[in-house]
N, C-alpha and C. Protein backbone atom coordinates (compact mmCIF):
# COMPACT_ATOMS: atom_id res chain seq x y z
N UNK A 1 13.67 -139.34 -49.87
CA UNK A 1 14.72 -138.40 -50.27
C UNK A 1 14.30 -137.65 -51.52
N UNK A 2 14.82 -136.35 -51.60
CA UNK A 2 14.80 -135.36 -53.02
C UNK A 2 15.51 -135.11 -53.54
N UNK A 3 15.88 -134.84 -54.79
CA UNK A 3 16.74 -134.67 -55.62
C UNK A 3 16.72 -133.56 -55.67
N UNK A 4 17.91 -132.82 -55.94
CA UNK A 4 18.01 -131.27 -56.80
C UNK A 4 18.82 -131.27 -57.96
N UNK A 5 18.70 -130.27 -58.96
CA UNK A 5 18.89 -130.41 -60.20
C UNK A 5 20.42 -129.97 -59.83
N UNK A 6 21.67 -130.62 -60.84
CA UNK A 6 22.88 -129.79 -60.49
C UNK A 6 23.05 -128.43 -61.29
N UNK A 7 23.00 -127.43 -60.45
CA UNK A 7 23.02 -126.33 -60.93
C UNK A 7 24.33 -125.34 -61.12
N UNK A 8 25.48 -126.35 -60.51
CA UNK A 8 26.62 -125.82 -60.72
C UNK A 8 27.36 -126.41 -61.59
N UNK A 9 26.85 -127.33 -62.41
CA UNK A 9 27.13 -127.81 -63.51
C UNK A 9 28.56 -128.94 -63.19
N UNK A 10 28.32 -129.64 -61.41
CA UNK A 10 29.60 -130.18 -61.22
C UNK A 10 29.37 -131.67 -61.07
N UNK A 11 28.43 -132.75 -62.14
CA UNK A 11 28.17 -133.45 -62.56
C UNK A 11 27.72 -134.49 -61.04
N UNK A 12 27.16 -133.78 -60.64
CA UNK A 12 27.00 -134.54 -58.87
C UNK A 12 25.16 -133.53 -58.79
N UNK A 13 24.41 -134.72 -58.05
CA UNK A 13 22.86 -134.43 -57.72
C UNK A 13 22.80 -134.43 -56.55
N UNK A 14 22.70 -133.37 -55.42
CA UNK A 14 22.64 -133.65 -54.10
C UNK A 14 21.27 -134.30 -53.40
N UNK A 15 21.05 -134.68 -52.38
CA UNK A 15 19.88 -135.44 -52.02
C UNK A 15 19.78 -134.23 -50.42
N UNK A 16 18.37 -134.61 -50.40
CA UNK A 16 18.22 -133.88 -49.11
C UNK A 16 17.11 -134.65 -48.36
N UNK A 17 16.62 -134.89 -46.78
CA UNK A 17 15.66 -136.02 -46.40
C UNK A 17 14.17 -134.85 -46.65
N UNK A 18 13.23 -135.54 -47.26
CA UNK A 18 12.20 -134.25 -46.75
C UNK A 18 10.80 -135.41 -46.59
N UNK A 19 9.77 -134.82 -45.52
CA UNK A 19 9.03 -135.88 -44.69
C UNK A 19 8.02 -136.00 -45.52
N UNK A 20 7.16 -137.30 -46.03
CA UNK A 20 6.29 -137.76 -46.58
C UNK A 20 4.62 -137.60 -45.72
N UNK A 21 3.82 -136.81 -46.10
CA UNK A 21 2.95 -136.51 -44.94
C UNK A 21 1.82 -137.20 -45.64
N UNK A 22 1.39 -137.87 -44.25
CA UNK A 22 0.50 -139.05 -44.82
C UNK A 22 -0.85 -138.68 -45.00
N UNK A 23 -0.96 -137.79 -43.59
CA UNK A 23 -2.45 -136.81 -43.03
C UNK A 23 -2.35 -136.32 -41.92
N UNK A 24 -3.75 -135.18 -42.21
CA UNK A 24 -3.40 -134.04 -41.09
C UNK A 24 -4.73 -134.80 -39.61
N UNK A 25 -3.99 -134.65 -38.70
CA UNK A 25 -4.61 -135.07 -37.77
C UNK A 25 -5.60 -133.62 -37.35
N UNK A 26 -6.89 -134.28 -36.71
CA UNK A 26 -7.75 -133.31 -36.21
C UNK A 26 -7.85 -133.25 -34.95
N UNK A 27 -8.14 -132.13 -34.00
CA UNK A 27 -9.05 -132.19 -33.20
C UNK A 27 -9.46 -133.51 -32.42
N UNK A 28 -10.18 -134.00 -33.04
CA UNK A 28 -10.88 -135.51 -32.96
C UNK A 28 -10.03 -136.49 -32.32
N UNK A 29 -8.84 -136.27 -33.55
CA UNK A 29 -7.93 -137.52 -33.03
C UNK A 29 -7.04 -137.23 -32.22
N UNK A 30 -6.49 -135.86 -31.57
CA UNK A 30 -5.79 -135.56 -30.91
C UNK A 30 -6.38 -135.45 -29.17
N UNK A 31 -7.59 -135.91 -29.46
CA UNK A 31 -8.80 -135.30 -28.05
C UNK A 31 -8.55 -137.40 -27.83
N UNK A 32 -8.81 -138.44 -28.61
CA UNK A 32 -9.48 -139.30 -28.71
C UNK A 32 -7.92 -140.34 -28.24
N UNK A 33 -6.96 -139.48 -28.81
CA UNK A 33 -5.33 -139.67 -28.15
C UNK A 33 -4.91 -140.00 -27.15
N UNK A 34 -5.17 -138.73 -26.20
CA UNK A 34 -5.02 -137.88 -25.37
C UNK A 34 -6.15 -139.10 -24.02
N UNK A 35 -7.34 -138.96 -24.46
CA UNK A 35 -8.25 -139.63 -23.40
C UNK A 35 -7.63 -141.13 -23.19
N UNK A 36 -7.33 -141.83 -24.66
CA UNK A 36 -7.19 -143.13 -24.22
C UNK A 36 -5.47 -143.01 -23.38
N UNK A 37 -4.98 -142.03 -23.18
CA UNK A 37 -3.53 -142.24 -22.59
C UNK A 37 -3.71 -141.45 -21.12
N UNK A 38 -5.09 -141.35 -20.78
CA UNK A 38 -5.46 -140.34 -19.32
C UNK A 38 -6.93 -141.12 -18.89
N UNK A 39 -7.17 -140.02 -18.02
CA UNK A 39 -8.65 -139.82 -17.61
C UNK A 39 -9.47 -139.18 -18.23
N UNK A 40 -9.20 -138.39 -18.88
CA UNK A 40 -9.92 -137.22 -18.91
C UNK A 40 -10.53 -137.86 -20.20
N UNK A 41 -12.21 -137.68 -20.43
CA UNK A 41 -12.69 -137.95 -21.42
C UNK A 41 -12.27 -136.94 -22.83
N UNK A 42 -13.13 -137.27 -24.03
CA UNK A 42 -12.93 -137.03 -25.17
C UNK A 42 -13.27 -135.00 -25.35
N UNK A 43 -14.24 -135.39 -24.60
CA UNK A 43 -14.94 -133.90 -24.38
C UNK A 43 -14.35 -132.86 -23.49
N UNK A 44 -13.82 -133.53 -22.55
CA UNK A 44 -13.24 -133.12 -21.53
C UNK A 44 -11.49 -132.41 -22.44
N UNK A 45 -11.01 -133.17 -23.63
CA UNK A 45 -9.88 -132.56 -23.80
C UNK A 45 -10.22 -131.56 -24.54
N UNK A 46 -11.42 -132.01 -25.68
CA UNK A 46 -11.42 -131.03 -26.63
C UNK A 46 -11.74 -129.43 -26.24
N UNK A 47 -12.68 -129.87 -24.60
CA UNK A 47 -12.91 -128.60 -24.14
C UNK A 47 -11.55 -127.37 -23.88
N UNK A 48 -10.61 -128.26 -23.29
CA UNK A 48 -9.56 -127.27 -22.55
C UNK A 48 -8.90 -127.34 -23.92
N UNK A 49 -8.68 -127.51 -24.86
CA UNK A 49 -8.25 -127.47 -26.59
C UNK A 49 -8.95 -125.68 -26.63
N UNK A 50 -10.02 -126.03 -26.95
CA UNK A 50 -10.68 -124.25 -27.03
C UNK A 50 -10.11 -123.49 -26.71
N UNK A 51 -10.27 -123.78 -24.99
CA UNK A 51 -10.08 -122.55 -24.33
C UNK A 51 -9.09 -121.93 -24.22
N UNK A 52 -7.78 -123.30 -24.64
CA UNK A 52 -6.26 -122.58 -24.72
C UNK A 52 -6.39 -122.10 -25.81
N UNK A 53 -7.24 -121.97 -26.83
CA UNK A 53 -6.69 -121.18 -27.93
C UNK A 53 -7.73 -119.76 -27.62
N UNK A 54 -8.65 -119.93 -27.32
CA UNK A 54 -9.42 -119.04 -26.88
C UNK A 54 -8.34 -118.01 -25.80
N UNK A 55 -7.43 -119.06 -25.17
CA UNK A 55 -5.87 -118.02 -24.15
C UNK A 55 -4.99 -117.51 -24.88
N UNK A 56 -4.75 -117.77 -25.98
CA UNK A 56 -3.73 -117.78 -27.02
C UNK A 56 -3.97 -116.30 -27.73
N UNK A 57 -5.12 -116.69 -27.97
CA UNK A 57 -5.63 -115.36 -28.42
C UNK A 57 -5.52 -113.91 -28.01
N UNK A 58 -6.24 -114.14 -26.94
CA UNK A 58 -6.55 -113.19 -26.15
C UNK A 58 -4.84 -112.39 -25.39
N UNK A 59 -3.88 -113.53 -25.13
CA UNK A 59 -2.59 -113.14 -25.24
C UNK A 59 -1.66 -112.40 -26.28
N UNK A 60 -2.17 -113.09 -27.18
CA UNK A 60 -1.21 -112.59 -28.81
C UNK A 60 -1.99 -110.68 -28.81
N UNK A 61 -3.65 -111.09 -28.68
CA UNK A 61 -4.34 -109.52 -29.21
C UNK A 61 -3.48 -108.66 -27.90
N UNK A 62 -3.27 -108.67 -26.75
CA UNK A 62 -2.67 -107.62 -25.92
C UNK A 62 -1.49 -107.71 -26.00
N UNK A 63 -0.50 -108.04 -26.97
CA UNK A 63 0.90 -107.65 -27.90
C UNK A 63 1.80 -108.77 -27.02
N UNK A 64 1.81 -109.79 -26.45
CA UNK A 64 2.42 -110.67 -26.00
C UNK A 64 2.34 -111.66 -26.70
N UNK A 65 3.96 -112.44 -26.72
CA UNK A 65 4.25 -113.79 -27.01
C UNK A 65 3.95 -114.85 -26.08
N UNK A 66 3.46 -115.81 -26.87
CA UNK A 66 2.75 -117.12 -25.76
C UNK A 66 3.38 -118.20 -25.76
N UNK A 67 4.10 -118.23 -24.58
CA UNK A 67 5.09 -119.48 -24.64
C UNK A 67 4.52 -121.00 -23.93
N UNK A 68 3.78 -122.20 -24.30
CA UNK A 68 3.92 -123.11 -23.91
C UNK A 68 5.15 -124.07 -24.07
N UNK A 69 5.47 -124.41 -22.56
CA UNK A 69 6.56 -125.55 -22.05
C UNK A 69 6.49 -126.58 -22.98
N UNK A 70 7.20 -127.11 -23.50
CA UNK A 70 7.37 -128.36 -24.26
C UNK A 70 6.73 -128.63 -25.76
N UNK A 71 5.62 -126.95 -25.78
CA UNK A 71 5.38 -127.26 -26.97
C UNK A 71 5.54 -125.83 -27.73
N UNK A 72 6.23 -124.81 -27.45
CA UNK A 72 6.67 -123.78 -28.69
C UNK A 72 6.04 -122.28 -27.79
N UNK A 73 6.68 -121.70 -28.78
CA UNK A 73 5.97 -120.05 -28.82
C UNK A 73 5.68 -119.58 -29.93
N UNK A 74 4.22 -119.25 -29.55
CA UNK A 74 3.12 -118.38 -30.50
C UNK A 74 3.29 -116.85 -30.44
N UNK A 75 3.55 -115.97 -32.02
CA UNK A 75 3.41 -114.78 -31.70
C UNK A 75 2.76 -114.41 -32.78
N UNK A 76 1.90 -112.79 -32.51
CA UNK A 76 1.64 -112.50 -33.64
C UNK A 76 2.22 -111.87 -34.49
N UNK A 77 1.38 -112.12 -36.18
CA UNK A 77 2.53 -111.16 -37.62
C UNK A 77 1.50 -110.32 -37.75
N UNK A 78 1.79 -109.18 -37.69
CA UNK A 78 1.09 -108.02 -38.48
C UNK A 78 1.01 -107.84 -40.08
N UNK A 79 -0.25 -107.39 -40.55
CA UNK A 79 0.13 -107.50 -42.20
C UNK A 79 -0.81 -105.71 -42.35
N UNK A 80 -0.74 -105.44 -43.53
CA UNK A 80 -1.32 -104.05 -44.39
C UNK A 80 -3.10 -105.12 -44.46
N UNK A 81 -3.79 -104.11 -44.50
CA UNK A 81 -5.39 -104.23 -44.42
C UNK A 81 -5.40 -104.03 -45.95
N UNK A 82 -5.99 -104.84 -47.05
CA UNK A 82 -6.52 -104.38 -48.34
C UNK A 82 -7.31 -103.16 -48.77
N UNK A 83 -7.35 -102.60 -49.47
CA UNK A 83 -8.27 -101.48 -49.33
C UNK A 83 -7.98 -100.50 -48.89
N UNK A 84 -7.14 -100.05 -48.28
CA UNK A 84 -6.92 -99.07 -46.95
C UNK A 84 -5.75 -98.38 -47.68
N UNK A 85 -6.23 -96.85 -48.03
CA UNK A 85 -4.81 -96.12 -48.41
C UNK A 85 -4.36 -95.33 -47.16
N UNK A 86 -2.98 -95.39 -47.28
CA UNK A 86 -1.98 -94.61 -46.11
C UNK A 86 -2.63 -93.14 -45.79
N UNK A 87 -2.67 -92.51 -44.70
CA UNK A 87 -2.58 -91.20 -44.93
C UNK A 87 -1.87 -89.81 -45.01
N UNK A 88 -2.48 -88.70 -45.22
CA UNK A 88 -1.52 -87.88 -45.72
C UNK A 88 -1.03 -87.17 -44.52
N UNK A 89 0.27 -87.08 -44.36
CA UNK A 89 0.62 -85.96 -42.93
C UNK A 89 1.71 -85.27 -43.55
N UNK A 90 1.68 -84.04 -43.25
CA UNK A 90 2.75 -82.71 -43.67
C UNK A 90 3.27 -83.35 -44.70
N UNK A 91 2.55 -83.80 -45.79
CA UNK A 91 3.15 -84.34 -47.37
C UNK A 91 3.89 -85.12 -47.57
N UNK A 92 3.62 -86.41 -46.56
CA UNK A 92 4.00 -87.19 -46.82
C UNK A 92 3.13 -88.54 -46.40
N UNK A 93 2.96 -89.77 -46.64
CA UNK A 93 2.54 -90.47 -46.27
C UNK A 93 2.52 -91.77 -45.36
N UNK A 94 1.67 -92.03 -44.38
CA UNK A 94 2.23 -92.72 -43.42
C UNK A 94 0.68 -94.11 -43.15
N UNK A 95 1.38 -94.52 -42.32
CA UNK A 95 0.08 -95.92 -42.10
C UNK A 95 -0.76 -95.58 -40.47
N UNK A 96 -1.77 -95.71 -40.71
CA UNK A 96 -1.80 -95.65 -39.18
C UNK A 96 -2.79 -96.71 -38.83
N UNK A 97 -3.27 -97.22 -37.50
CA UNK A 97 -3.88 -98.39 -37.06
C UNK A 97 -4.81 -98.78 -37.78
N UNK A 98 -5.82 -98.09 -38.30
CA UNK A 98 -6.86 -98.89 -38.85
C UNK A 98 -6.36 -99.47 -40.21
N UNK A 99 -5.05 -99.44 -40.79
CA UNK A 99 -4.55 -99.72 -42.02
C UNK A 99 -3.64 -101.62 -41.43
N UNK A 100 -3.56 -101.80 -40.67
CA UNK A 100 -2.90 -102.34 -39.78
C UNK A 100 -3.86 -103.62 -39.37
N UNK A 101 -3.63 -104.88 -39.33
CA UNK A 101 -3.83 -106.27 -38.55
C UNK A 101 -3.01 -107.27 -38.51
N UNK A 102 -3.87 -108.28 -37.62
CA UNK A 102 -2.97 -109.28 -37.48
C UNK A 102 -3.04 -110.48 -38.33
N UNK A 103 -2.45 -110.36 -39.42
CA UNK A 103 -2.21 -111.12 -40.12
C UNK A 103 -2.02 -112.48 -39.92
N UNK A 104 -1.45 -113.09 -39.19
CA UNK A 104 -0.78 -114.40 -39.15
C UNK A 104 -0.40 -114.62 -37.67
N UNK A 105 0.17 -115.52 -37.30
CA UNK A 105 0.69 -116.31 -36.32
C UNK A 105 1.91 -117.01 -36.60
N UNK A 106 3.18 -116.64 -36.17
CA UNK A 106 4.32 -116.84 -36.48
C UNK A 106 4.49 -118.32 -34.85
N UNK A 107 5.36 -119.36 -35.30
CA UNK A 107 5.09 -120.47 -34.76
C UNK A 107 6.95 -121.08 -34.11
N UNK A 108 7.29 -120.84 -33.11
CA UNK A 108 8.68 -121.53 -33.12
C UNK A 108 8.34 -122.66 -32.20
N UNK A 109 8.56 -123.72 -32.58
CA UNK A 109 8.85 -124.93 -31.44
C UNK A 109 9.70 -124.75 -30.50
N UNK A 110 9.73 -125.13 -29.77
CA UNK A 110 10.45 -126.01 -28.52
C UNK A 110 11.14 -127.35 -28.62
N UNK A 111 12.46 -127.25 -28.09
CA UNK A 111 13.78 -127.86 -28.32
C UNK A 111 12.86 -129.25 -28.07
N UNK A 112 12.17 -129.17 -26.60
CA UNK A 112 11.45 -130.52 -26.15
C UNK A 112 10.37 -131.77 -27.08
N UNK A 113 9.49 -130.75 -28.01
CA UNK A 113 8.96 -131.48 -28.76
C UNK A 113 9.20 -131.50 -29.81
N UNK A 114 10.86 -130.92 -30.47
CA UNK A 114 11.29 -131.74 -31.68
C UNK A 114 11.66 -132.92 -31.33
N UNK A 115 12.68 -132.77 -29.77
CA UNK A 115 13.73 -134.25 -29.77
C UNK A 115 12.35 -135.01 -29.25
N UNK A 116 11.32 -135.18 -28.96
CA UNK A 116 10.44 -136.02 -28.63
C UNK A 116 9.88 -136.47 -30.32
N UNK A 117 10.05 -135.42 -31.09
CA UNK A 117 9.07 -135.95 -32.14
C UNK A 117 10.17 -137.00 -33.29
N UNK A 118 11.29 -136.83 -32.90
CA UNK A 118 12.01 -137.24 -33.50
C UNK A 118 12.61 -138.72 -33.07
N UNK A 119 12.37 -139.17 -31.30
CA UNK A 119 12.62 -139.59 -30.69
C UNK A 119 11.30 -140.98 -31.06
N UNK A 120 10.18 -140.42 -31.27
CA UNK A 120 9.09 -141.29 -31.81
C UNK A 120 8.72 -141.58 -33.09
N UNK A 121 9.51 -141.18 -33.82
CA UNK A 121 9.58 -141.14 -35.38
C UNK A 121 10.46 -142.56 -36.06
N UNK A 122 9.60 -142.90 -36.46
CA UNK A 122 10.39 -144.45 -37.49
C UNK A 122 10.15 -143.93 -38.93
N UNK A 123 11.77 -143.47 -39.13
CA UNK A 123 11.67 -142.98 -40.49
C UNK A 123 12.12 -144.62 -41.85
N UNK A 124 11.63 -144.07 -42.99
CA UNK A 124 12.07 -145.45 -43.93
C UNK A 124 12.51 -144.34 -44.72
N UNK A 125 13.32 -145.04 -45.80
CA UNK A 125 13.44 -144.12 -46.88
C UNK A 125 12.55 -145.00 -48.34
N UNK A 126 12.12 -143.65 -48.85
CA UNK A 126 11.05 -143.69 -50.00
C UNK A 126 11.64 -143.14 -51.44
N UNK A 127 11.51 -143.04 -52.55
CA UNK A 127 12.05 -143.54 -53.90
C UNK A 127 12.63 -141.84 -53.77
N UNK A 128 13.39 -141.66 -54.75
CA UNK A 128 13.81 -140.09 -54.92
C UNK A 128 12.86 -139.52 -56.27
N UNK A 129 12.61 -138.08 -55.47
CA UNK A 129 11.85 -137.53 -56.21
C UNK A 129 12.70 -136.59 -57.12
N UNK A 130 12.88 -136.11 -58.11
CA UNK A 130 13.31 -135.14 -59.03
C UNK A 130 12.29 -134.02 -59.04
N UNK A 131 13.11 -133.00 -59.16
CA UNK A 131 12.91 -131.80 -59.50
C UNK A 131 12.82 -130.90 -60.74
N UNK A 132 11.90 -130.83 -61.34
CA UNK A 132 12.02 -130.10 -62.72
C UNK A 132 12.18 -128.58 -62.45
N UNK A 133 13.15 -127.87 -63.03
CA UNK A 133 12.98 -126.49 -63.08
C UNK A 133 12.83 -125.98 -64.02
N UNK A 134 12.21 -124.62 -64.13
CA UNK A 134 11.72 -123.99 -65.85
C UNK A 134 12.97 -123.85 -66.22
N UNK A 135 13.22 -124.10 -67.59
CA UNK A 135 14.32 -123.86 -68.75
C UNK A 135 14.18 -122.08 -68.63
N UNK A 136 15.27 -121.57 -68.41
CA UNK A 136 15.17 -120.01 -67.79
C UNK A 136 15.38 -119.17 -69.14
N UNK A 137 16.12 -119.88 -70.02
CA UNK A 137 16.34 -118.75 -71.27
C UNK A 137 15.26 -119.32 -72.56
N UNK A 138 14.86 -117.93 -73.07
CA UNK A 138 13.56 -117.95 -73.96
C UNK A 138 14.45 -118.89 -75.43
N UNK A 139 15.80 -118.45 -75.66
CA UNK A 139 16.70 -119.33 -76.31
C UNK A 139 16.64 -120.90 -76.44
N UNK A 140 16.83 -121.08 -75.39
CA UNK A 140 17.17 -122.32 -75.11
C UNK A 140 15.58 -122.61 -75.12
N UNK A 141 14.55 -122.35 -74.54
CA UNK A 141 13.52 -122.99 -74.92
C UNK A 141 13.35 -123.11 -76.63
N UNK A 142 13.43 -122.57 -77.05
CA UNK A 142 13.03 -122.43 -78.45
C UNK A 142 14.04 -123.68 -79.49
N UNK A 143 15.41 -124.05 -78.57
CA UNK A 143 16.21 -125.29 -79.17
C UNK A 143 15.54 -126.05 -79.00
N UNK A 144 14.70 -126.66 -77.57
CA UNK A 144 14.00 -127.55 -77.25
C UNK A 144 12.82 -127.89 -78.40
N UNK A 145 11.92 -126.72 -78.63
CA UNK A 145 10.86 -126.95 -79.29
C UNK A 145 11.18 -127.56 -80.46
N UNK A 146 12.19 -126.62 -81.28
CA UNK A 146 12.71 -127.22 -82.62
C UNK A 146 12.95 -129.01 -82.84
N UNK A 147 13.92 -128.74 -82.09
CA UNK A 147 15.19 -130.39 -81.49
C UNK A 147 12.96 -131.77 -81.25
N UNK A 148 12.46 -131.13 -80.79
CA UNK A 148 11.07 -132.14 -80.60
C UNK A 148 10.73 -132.24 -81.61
N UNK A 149 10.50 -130.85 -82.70
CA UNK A 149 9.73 -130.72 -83.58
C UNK A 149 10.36 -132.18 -84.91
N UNK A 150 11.88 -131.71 -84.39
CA UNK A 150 12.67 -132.41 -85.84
C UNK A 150 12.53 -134.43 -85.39
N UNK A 151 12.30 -134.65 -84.28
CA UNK A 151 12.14 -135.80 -84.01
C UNK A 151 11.44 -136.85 -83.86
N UNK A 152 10.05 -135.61 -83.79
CA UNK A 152 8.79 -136.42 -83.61
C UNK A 152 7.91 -135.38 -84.39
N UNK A 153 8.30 -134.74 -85.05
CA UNK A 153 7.28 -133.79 -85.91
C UNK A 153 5.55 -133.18 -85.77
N UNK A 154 5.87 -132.82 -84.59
CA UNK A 154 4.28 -132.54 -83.70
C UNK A 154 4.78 -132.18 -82.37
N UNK A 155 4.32 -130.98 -82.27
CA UNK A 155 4.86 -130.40 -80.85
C UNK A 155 3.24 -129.88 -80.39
N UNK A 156 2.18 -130.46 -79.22
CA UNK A 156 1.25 -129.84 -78.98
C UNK A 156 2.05 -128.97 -77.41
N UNK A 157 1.04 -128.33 -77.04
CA UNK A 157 1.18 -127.29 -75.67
C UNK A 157 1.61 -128.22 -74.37
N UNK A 158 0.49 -129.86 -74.11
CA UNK A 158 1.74 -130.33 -73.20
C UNK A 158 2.91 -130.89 -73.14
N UNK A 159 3.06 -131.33 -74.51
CA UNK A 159 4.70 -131.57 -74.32
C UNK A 159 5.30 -130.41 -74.51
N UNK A 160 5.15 -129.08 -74.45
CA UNK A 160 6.34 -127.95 -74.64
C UNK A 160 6.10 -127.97 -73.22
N UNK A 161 5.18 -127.71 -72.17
CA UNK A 161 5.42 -128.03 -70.85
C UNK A 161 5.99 -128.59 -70.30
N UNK A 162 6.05 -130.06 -70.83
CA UNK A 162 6.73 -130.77 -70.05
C UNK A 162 8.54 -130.64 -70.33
N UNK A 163 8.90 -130.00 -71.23
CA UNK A 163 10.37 -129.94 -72.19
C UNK A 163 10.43 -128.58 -71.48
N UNK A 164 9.55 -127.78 -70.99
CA UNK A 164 10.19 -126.05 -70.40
C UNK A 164 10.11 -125.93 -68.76
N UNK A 165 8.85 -126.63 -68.53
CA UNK A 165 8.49 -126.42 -66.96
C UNK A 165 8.00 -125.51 -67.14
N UNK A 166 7.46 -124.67 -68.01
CA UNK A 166 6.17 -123.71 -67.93
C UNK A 166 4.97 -123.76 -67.52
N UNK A 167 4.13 -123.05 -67.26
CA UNK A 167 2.40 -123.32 -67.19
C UNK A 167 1.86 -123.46 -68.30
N UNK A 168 0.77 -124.25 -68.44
CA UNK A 168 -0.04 -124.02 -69.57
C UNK A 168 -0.36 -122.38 -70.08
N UNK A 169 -0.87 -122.00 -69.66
CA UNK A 169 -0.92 -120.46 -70.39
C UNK A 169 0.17 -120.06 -70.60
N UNK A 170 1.67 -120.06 -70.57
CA UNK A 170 2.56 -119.58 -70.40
C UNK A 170 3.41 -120.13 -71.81
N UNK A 171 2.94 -121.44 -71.84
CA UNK A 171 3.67 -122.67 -72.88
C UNK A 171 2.84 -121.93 -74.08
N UNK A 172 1.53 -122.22 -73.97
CA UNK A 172 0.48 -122.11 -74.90
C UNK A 172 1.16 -120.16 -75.52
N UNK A 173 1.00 -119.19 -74.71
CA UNK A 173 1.53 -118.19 -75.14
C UNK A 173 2.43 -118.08 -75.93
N UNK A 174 3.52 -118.42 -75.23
CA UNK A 174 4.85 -118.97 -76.23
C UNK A 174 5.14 -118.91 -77.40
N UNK A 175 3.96 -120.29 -77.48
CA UNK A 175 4.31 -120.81 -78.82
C UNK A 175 3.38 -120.22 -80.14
N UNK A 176 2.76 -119.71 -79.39
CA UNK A 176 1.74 -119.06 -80.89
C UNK A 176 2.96 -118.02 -81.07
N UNK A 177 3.80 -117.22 -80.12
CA UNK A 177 4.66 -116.10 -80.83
C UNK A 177 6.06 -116.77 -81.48
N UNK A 178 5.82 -118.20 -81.27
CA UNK A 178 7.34 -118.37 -81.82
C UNK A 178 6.75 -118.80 -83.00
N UNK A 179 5.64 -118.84 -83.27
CA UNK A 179 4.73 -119.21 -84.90
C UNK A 179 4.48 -117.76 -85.42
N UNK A 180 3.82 -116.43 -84.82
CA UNK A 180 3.76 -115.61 -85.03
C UNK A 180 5.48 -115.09 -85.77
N UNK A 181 6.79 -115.17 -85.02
CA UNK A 181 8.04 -115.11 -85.68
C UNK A 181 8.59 -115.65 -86.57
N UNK A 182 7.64 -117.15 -87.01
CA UNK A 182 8.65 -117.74 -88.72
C UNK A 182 9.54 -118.34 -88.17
N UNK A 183 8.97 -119.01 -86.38
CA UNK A 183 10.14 -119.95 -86.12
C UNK A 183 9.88 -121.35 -86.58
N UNK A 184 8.48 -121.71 -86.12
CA UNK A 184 7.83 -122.81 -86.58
C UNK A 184 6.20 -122.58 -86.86
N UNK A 185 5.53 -123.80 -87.22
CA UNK A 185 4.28 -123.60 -88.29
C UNK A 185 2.94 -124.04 -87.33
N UNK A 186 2.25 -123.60 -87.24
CA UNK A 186 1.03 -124.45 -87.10
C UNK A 186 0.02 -125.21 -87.60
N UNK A 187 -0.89 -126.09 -86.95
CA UNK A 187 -2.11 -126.60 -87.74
C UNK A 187 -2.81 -126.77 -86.84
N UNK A 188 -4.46 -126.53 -87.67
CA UNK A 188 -5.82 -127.23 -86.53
C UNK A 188 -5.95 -125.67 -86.49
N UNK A 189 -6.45 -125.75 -84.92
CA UNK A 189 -7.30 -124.72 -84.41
C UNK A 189 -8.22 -125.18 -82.99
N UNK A 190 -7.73 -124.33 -82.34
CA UNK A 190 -8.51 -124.99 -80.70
C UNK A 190 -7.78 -125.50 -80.28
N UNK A 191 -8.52 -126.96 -79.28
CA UNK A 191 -8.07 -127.57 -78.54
C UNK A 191 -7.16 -128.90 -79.69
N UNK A 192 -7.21 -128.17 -80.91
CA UNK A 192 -7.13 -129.50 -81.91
C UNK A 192 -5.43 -129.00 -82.51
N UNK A 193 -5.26 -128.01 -82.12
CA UNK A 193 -4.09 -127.24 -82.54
C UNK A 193 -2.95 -127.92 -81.93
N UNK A 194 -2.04 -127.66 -83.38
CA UNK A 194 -0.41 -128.33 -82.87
C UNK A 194 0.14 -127.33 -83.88
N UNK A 195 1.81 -127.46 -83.56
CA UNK A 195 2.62 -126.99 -83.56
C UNK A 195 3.60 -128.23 -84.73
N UNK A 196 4.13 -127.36 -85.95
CA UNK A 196 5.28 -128.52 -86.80
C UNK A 196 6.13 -127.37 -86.99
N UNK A 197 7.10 -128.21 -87.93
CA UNK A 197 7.94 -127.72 -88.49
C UNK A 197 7.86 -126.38 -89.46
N UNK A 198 8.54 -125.50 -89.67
CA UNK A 198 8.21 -124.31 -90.37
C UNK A 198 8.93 -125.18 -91.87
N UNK A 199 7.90 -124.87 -92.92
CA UNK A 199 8.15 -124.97 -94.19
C UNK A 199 9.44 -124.32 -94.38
N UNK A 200 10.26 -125.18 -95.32
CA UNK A 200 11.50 -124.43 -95.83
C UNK A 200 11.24 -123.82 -97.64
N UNK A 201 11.74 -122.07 -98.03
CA UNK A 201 10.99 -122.03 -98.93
C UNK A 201 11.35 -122.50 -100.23
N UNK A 202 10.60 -122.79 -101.25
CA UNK A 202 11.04 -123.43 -102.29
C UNK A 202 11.65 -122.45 -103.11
C-alpha cells in the first residue's frame, strides 16, 4: 500500500494498493513457459514471438489497429520528428509527412487477460510507503531552513533536500541566494560548504 500526503488539510492519509514489481520477464522465460505447458519447443515459441511482432508491425505501419483475442489492442501514436521545421503555405505554417512518425505504441488490454491476471495473482500486503512532496512556497521553505538552522546549527545542501523535496541543484541554488539576501551565513567552500545562522549585528 501507498500513502498520500493530506492535501486537503482534513487530518486523514488515504491509502491506495499499488503492485510491487519484482522483475521484468524476457523472451526467454516467456518461450521456456510456454514450452514446458505445450509441445512446442523453446525455439519453436520464440520463433512465432517474432513473427507476431514482425505482424504487428507491419499492421500498425498500414494505419490499422491490432487486436489480439485475450490479449489487448495495439495501435500506433504519432509524434513531431526533431529537427524538422513546419512549412510555409500561403503564410502560414503547416506540418507535412516527412515532419511526422510513429512515435510510440499505445497498448489497451483485454477484459480476458486482466480477470485472468488477477485471477492468478496472490497478492500480500507490504509496509506503506510515504510520499514526500516539494514544499511549494519559496516562504515556507526558507521557515524550514531557519527553524534547522536554530536547532541544529548547520544546515548542509542534503538536509535542505531532504526538509524541501528539492533536487540537489535546485536546494544547492537556493541556498547560496538565501545567503546572497542576509537571510543566513555561510562557511567552507566546495564540497566542504555549509550553511549557519546569519550573525545578529552588534
Amino acid at each position: 500500500m501507498q500513502e498520500m500526503p493530506d492535501l486537503q488539510g482534513t487530518g486523514k492519509r488515504k491509502t491506495y494498493p499499488k503492485m510491487v514489481v519484482r522483475r521484468t520477464m524476457t523472451l526467454d522465460d516467456i518461450a521456456e513457459l510456454i514450452s514446458a505447458q505445450s509441445t512446442f519447443s523453446v525455439g519453436d515459441v520464440k520463433g512465432v514471438v517474432c513473427a507476431l511482432a514482425g505482424a504487428l508491425a507491419h499492421g500498425m505501419a498500414s494505419g490499422c489497429n491490432v487486436k489480439i483475442e485475450e490479449i489487448g489492442t495495439f495501435s500506433p501514436a504519432l509524434a513531431l520528428r526533431k529537427g524538422v521545421e513546419p512549412e510555409e503555405v500561403d503564410g502560414a505554417s503547416r506540418r507535412n509527412a516527412a515532419s511526422v512518425k510513429v512515435g510510440g505504441v499505445n497498448f489497451r488490454a483485454d477484459r480476458t487477460l486482466v480477470e485472468t491476471t488477477n485471477n492468478r495473482a496472490i497478492l500480500e500486503r507490504t509496509h506503506v510507503r510515504r510520499v514526500r512532496l516539494r514544499v511549494a512556497l519559496r516562504s515556507d521553505r526558507l521557515e524550514l531552513a531557519l527553524a534547522h538552522l536554530e536547532k541544529n546549527g548547520v544546515l548542509r545542501v542534503p538536509d535542505y533536500q531532504h526538509l524541501t523535496g528539492l533536487g540537489h541543484t535546485a536546494a544547492a541554488a537556493e541556498l547560496r541566494e538565501f545567503c546572497n539576501e542576509g537571510c543566513i551565513a555561510s562557511s567552507g567552500s566546495g564540497s566542504h560548504k555549509v550553511y549557519v545562522k546569519k550573525r545578529s549585528a552588534e
